[in-house]
C-alpha atoms as a PDB file:
ATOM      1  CA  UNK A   1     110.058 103.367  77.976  1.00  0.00           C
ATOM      2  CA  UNK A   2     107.105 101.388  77.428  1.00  0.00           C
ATOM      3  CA  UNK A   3     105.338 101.387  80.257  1.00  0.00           C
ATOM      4  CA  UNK A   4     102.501  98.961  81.063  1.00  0.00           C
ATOM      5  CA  UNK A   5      99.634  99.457  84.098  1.00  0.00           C
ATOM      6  CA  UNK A   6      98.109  96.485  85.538  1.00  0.00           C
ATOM      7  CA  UNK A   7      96.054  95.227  88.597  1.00  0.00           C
ATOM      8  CA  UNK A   8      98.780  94.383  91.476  1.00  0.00           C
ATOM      9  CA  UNK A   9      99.383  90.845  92.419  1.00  0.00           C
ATOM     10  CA  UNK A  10     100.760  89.452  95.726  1.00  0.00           C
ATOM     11  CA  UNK A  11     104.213  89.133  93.972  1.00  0.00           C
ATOM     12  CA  UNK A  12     104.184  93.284  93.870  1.00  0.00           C
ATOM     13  CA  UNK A  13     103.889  93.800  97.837  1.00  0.00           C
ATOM     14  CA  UNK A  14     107.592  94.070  98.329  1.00  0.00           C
ATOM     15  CA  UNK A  15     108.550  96.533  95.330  1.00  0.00           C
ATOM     16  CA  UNK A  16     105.718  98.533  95.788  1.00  0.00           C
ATOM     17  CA  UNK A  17     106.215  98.849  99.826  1.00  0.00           C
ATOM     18  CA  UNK A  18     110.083  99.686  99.618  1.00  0.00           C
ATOM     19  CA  UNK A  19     109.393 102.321  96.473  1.00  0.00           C
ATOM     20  CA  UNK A  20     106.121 103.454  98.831  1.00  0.00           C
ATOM     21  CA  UNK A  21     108.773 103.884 101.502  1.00  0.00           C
ATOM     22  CA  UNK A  22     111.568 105.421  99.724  1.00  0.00           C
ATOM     23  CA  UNK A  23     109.445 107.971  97.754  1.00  0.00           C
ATOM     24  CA  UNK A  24     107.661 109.406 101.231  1.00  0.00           C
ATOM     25  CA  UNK A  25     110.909 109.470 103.124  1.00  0.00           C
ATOM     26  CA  UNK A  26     112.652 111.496 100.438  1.00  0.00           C
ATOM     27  CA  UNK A  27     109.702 114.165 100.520  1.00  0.00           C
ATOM     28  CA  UNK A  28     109.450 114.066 104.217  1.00  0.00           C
ATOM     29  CA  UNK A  29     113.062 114.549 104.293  1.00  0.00           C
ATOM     30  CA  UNK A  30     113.119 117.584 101.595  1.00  0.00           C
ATOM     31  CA  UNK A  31     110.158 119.097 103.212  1.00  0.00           C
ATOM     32  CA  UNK A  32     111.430 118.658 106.898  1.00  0.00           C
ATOM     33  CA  UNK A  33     108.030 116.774 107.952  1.00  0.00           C
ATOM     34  CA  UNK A  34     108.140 114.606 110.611  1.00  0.00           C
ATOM     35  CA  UNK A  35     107.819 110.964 110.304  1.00  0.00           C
ATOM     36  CA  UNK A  36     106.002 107.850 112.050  1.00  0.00           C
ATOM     37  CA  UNK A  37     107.637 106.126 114.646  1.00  0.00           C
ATOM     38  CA  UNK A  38     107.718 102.662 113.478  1.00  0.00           C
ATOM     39  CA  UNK A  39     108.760  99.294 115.165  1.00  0.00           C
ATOM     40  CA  UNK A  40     108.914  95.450 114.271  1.00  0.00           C
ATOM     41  CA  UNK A  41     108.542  92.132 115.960  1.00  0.00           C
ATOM     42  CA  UNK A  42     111.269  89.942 114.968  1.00  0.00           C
ATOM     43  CA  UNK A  43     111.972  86.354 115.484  1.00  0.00           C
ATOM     44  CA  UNK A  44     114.614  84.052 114.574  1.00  0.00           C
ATOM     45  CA  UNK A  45     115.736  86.625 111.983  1.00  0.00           C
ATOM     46  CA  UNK A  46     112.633  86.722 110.357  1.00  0.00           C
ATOM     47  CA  UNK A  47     109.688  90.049 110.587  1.00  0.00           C
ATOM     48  CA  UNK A  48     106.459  88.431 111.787  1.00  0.00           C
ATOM     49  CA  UNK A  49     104.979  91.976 113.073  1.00  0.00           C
ATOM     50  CA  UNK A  50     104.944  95.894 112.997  1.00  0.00           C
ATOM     51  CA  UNK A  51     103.090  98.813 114.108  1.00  0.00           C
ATOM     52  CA  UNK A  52     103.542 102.571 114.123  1.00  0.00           C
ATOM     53  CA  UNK A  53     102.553 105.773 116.118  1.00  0.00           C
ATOM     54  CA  UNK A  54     102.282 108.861 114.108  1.00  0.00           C
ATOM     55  CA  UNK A  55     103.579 112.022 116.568  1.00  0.00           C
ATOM     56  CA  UNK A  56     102.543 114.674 114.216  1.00  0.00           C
ATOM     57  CA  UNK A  57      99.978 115.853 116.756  1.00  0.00           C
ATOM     58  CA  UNK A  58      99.301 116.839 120.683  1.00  0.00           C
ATOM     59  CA  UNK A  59      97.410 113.408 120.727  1.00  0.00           C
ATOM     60  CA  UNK A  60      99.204 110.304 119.102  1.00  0.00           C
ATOM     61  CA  UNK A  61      97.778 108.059 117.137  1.00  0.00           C
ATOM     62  CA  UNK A  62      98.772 104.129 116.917  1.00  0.00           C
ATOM     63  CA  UNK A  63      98.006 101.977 113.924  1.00  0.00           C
ATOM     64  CA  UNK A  64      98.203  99.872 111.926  1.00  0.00           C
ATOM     65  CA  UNK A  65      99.247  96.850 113.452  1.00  0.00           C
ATOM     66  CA  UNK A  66     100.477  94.096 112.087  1.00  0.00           C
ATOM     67  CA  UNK A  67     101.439  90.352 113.161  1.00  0.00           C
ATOM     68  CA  UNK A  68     101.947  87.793 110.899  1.00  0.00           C
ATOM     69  CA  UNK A  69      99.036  85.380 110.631  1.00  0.00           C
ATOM     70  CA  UNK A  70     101.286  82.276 111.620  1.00  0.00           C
ATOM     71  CA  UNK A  71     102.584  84.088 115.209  1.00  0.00           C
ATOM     72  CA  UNK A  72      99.147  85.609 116.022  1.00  0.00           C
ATOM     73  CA  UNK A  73      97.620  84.811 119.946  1.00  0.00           C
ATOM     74  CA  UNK A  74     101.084  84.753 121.284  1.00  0.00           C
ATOM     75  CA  UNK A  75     101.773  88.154 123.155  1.00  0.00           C
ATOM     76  CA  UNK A  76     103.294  89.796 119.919  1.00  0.00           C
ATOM     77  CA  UNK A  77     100.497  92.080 119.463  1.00  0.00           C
ATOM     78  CA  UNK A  78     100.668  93.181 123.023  1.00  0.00           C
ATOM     79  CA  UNK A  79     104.463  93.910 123.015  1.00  0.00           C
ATOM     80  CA  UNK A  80     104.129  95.460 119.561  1.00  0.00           C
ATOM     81  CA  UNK A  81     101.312  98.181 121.391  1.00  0.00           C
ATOM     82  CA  UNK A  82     103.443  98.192 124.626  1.00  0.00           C
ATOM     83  CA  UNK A  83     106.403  99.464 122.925  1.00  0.00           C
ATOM     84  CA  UNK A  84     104.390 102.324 121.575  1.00  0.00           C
ATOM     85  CA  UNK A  85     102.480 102.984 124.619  1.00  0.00           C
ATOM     86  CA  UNK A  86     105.638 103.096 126.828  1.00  0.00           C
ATOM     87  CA  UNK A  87     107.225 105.959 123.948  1.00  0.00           C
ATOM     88  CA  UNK A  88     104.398 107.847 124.281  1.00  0.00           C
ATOM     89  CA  UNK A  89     104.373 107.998 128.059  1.00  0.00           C
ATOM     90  CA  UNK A  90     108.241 108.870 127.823  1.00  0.00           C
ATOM     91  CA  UNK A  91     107.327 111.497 125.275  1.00  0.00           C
ATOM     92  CA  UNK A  92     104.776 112.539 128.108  1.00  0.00           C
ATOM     93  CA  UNK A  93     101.692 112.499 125.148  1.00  0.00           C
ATOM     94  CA  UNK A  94      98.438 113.765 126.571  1.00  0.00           C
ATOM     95  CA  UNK A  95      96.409 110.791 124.755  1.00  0.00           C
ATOM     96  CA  UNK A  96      96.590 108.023 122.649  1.00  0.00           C
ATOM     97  CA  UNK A  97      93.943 106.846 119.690  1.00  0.00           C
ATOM     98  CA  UNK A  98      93.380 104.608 117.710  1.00  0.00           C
ATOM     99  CA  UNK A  99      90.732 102.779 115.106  1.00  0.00           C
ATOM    100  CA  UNK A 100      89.516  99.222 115.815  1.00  0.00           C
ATOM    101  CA  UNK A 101      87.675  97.039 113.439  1.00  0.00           C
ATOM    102  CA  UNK A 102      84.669  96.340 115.003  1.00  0.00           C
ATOM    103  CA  UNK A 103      84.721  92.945 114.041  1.00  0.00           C
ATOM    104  CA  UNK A 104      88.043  91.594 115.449  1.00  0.00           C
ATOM    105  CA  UNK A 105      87.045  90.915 119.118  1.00  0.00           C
ATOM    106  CA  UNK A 106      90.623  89.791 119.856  1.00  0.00           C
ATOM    107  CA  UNK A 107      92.549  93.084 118.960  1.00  0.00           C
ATOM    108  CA  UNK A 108      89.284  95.097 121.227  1.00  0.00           C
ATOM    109  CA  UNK A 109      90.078  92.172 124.115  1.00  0.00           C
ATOM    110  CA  UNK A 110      94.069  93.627 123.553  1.00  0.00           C
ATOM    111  CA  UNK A 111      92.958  97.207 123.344  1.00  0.00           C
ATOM    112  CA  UNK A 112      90.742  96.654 126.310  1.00  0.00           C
ATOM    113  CA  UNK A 113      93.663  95.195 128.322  1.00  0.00           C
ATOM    114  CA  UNK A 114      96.051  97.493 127.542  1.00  0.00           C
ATOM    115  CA  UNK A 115      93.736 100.710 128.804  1.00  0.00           C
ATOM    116  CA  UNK A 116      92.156 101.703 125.456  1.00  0.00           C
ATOM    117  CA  UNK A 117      88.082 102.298 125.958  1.00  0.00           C
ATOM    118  CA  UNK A 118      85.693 102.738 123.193  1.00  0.00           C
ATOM    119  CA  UNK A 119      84.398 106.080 122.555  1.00  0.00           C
ATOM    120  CA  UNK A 120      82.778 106.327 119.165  1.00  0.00           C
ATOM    121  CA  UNK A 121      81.759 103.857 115.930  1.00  0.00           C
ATOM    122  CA  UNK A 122      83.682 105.233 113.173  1.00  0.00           C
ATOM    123  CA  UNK A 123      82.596 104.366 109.526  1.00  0.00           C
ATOM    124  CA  UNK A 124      84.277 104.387 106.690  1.00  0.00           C
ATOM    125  CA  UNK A 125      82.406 105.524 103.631  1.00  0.00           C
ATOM    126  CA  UNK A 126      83.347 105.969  99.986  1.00  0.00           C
ATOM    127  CA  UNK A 127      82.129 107.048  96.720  1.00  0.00           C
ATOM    128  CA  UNK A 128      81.356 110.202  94.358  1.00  0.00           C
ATOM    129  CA  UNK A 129      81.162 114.109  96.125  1.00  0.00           C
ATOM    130  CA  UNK A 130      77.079 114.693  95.818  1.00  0.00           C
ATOM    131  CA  UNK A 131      77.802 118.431  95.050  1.00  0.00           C
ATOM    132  CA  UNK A 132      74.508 119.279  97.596  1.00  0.00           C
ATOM    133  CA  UNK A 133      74.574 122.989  98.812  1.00  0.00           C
ATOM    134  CA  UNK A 134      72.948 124.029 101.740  1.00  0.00           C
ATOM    135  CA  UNK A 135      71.978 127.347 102.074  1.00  0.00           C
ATOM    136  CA  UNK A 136      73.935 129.503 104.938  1.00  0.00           C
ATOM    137  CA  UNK A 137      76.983 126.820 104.312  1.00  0.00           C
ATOM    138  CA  UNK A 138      79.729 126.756 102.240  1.00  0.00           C
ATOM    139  CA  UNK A 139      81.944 124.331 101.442  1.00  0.00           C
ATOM    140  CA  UNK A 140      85.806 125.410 100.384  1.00  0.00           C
ATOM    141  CA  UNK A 141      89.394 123.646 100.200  1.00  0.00           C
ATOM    142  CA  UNK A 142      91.167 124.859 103.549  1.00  0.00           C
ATOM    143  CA  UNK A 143      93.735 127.544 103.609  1.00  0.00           C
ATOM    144  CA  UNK A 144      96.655 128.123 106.246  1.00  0.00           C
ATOM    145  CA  UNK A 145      94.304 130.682 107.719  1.00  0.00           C
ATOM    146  CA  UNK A 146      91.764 127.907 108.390  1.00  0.00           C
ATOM    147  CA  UNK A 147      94.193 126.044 110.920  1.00  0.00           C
ATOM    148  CA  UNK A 148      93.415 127.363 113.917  1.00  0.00           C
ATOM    149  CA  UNK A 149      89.291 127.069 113.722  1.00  0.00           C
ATOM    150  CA  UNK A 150      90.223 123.670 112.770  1.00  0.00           C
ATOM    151  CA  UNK A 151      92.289 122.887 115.302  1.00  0.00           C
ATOM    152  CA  UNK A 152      89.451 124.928 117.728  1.00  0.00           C
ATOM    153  CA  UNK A 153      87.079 122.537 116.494  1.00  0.00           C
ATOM    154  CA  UNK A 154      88.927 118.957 116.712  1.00  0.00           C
ATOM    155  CA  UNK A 155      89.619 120.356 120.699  1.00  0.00           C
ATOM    156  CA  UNK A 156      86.018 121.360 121.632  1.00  0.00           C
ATOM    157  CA  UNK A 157      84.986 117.416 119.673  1.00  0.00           C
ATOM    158  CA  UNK A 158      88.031 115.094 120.806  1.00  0.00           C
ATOM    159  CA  UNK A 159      90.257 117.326 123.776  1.00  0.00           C
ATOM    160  CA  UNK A 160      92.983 118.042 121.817  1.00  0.00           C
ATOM    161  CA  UNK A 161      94.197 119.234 118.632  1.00  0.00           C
ATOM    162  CA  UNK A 162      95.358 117.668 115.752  1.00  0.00           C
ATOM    163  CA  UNK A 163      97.543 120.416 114.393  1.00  0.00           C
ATOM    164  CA  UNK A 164     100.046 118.436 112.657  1.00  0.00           C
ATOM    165  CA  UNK A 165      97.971 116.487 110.566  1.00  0.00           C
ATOM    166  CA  UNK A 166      95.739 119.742 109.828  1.00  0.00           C
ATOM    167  CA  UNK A 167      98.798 121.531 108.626  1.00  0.00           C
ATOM    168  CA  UNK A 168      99.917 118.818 106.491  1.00  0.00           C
ATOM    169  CA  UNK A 169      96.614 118.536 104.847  1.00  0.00           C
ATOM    170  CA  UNK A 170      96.137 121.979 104.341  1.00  0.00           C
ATOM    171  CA  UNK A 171      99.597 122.015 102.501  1.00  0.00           C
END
């Protein structure tokens, strides 16, 4: 097999989103983890939206959404978040997050609407570990024995545990 690796082009979305698909729903499956609840907007046959809730945890968290640039300002958004908001209350979930780009004053106008209320600017930051010590800290991969001062700490921070998504990183 010669096998070449390239940047990605537009062309690759599809194949690369079905094989991203496939390949996490056959190790979910094998490793009995459970998976994102995930619903589309469709009209006249065609997908112009999506958005998923991911249940691992006492508090759910929505995101990302998704509508089609062509069918955006038209109330797809909102029944895309409805949807999800209504399964959560069925599922009687304690709380519901999720991350907003501060930029897109439309999606915190939805958010707004739909009961949402800013707590926190989040940033996301990237680049090379700095290997800094400081003294009286340490700095280790978790263990399964970690999991519940984890969990202790994301409830004394946020209300509520995140024990799924703990125990999956952990593993």
């Amino acid at each position: 097999m010669a096998l070449i690796v390239r940047a990605g082009t537009p062309t690759d979305a599809e194949p690369c989103g079905r094989i991203c698909y496939e390949a996490f729903c056959k190790i979910n499956t094998d490793h009995h983890f459970p998976r994102f609840y995930v619903v589309v907007a469709e009209c006249d046959g065609r997908i112009i939206g999506s958005n998923a809730v991911d249940e691992r945890s006492t508090s759910a968290g929505i995101g990302p959404i998704t509508v089609d640039p062509q069918t955006q300002n038209a109330g797809v958004g909102r029944q895309l978040m409805q949807h999800l908001l209504d399964r959560a209350a069925a599922r009687r979930v304690p709380g519901v997050r999720l991350v907003q780009a501060a930029f897109h004053n439309r999606s915190l106008a939805l958010y707004t609407s739909l009961g949402f209320a800013s707590r926190e600017p989040l940033s996301c930051m990237q680049g090379p570990a700095l290997h800094v010590q400081l003294p009286g800290y340490a700095v280790r991969p978790a263990t399964p024995g970690d999991r519940d001062a984890c969990n202790q700490v994301c409830l004394g921070v946020h209300g509520h545990t995140r024990d799924g998504e703990v125990r999956e990183a952990i593993s």
